[in-house]
Protein backbone atom coordinates (compact mmCIF):
# COMPACT_ATOMS: atom_id res chain seq x y z
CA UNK A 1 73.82 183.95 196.62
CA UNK A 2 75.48 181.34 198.35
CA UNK A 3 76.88 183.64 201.42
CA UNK A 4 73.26 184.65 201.47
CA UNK A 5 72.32 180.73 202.51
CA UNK A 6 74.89 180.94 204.80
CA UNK A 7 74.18 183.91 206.34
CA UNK A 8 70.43 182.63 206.77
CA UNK A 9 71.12 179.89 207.80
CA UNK A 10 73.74 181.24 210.52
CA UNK A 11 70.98 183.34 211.81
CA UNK A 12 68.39 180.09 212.01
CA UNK A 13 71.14 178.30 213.94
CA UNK A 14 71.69 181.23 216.37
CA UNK A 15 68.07 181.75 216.42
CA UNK A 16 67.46 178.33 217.62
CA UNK A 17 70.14 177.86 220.17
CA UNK A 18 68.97 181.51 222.02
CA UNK A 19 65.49 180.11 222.04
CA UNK A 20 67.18 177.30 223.85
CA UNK A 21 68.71 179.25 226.21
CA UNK A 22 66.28 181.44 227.20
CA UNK A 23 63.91 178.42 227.64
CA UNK A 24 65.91 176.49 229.76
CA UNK A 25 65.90 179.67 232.37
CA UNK A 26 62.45 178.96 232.44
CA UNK A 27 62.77 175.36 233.92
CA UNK A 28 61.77 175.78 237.55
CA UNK A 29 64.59 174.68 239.98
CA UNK A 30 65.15 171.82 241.48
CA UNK A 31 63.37 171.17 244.59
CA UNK A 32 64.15 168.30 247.12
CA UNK A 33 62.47 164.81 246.63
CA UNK A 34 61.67 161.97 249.11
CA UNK A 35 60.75 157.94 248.10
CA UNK A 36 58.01 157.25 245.90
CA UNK A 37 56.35 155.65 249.23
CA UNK A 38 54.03 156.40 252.15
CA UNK A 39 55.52 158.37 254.95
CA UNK A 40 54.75 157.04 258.25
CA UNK A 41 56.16 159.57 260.47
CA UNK A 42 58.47 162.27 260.79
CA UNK A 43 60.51 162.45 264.17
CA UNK A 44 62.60 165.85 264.97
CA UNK A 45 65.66 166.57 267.04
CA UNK A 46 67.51 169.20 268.04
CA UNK A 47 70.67 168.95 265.58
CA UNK A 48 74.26 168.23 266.86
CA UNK A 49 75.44 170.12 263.89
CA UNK A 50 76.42 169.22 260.19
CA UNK A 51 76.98 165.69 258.88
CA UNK A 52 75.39 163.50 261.84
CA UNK A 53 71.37 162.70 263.03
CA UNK A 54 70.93 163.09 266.43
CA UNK A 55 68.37 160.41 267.43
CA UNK A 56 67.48 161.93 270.42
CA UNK A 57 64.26 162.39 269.35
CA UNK A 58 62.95 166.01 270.39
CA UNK A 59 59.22 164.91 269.01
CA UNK A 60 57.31 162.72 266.97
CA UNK A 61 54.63 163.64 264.21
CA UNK A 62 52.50 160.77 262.71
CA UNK A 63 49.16 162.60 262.03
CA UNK A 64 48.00 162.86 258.26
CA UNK A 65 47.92 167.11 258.84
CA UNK A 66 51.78 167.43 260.05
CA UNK A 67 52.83 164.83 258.08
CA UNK A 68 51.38 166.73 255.11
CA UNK A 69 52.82 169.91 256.26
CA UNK A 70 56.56 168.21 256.28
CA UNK A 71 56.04 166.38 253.37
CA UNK A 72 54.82 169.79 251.22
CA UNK A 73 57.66 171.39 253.19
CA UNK A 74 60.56 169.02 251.54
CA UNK A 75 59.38 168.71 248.39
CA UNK A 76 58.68 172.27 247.47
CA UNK A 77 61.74 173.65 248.67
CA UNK A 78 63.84 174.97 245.85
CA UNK A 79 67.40 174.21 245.42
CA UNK A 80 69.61 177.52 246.16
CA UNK A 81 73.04 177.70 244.60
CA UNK A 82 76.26 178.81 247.27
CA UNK A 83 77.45 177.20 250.58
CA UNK A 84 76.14 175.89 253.67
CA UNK A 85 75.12 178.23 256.22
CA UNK A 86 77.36 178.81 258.58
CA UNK A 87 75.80 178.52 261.73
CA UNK A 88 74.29 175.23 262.91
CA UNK A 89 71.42 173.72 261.78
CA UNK A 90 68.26 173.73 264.63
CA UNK A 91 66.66 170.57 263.91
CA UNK A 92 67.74 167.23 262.53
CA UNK A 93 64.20 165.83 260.68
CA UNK A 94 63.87 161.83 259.79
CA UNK A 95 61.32 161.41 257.41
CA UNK A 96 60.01 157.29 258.04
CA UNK A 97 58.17 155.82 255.38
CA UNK A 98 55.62 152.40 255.61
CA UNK A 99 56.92 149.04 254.89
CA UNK A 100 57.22 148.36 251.17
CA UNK A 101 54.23 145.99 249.94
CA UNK A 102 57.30 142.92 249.89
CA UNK A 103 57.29 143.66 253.48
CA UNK A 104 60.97 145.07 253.39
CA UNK A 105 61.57 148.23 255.56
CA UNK A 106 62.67 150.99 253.19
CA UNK A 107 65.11 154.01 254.38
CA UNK A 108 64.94 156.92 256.85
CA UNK A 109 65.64 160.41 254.58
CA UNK A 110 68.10 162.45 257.24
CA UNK A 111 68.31 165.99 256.57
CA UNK A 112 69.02 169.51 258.38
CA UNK A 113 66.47 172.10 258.91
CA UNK A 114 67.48 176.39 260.21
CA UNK A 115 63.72 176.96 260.60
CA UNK A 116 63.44 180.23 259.49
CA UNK A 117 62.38 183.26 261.69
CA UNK A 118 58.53 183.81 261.06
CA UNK A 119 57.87 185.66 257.58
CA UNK A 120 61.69 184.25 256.45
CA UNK A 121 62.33 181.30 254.85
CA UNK A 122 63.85 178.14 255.55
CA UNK A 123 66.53 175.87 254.62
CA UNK A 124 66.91 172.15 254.07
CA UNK A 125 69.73 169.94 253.35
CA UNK A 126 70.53 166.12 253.07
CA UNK A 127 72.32 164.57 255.51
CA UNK A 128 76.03 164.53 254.34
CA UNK A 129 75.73 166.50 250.99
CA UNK A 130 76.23 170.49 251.02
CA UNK A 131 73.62 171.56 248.19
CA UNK A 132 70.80 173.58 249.81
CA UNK A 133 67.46 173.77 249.74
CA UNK A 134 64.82 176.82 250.63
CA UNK A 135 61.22 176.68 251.43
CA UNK A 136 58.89 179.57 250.85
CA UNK A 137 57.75 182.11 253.97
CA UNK A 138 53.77 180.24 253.97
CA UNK A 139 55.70 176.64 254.53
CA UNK A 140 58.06 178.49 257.25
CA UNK A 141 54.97 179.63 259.13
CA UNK A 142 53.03 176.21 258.79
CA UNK A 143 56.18 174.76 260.09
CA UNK A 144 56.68 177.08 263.03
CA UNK A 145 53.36 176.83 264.21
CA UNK A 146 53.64 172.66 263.67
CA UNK A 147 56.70 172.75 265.83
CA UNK A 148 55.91 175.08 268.67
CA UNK A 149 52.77 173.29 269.36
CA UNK A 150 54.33 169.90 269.34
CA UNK A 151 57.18 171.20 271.36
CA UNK A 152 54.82 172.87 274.05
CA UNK A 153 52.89 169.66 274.24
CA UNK A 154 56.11 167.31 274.75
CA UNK A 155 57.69 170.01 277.72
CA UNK A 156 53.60 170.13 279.45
């Protein structure tokens, strides 16, 4: 009788810590995150490779739509386990935020962006860290089109 409770209660426990398992594989991945603040601009470059921010700014976006499209871009962008790419990153972006309401200037996010090829994906990283981050094919696309256009319109 008493293996019997044992037994049970073996299988409960084992029960319960599969259910566990198998539930955490449903937590959605980590995506990218920026400050819990108002962005004010993004400004783009043409990256110098890994680590630094060029601040040669290539272009400037400050309208509500682009700034939308960069802001949906980051923050959706799922975290993707394994190493850097190992070719250069295009585009350096600096995500600028408004003044916080004490007046103080708050921090520029840095990060790396290999704009994907149209119906591919792109990736993201932080400025000085090495965890990646890709977007889905309908933000590459928004982003393409953002960029060319702002590019043409900068070289006319």
């Amino acid at each position: 009788m008493k293996t019997r409770k044992i037994t049970s209660l073996y299988k409960l426990v084992v029960s319960i810590v599969i259910f566990f398992v198998l539930l955490s594989g449903c937590v959605p991945n980590e995506t990218m995150t920026l400050l819990d603040a108002e962005v004010s601009g993004v400004k783009l470059s043409i990256s110098k490779g890994l680590g630094g921010m060029n601040e040669d700014i290539l272009t400037s976006f400050t309208d509500q739509h682009a700034i939308n499209v960069f802001e949906k871009s980051i923050t959706t962008a799922v975290h993707k386990p394994g190493k850097v790419k190992d070719d250069p990153p295009q585009y350096d972006v600096m995500v600028e935020y408004e003044e916080d309401k004490d007046g103080g200037e708050l921090p520029t996010h840095g990060m790396h962006l290999w704009l994907g090829q149209e119906n591919e994906p792109s990736t993201f990283i932080y400025i000085g860290d090495d965890v990646t981050y890709e977007t889905t094919i309908q933000v590459t696309n928004e982003l393409r089109q953002l960029i060319q256009v702002a590019i043409k319109k900068e070289h006319l």
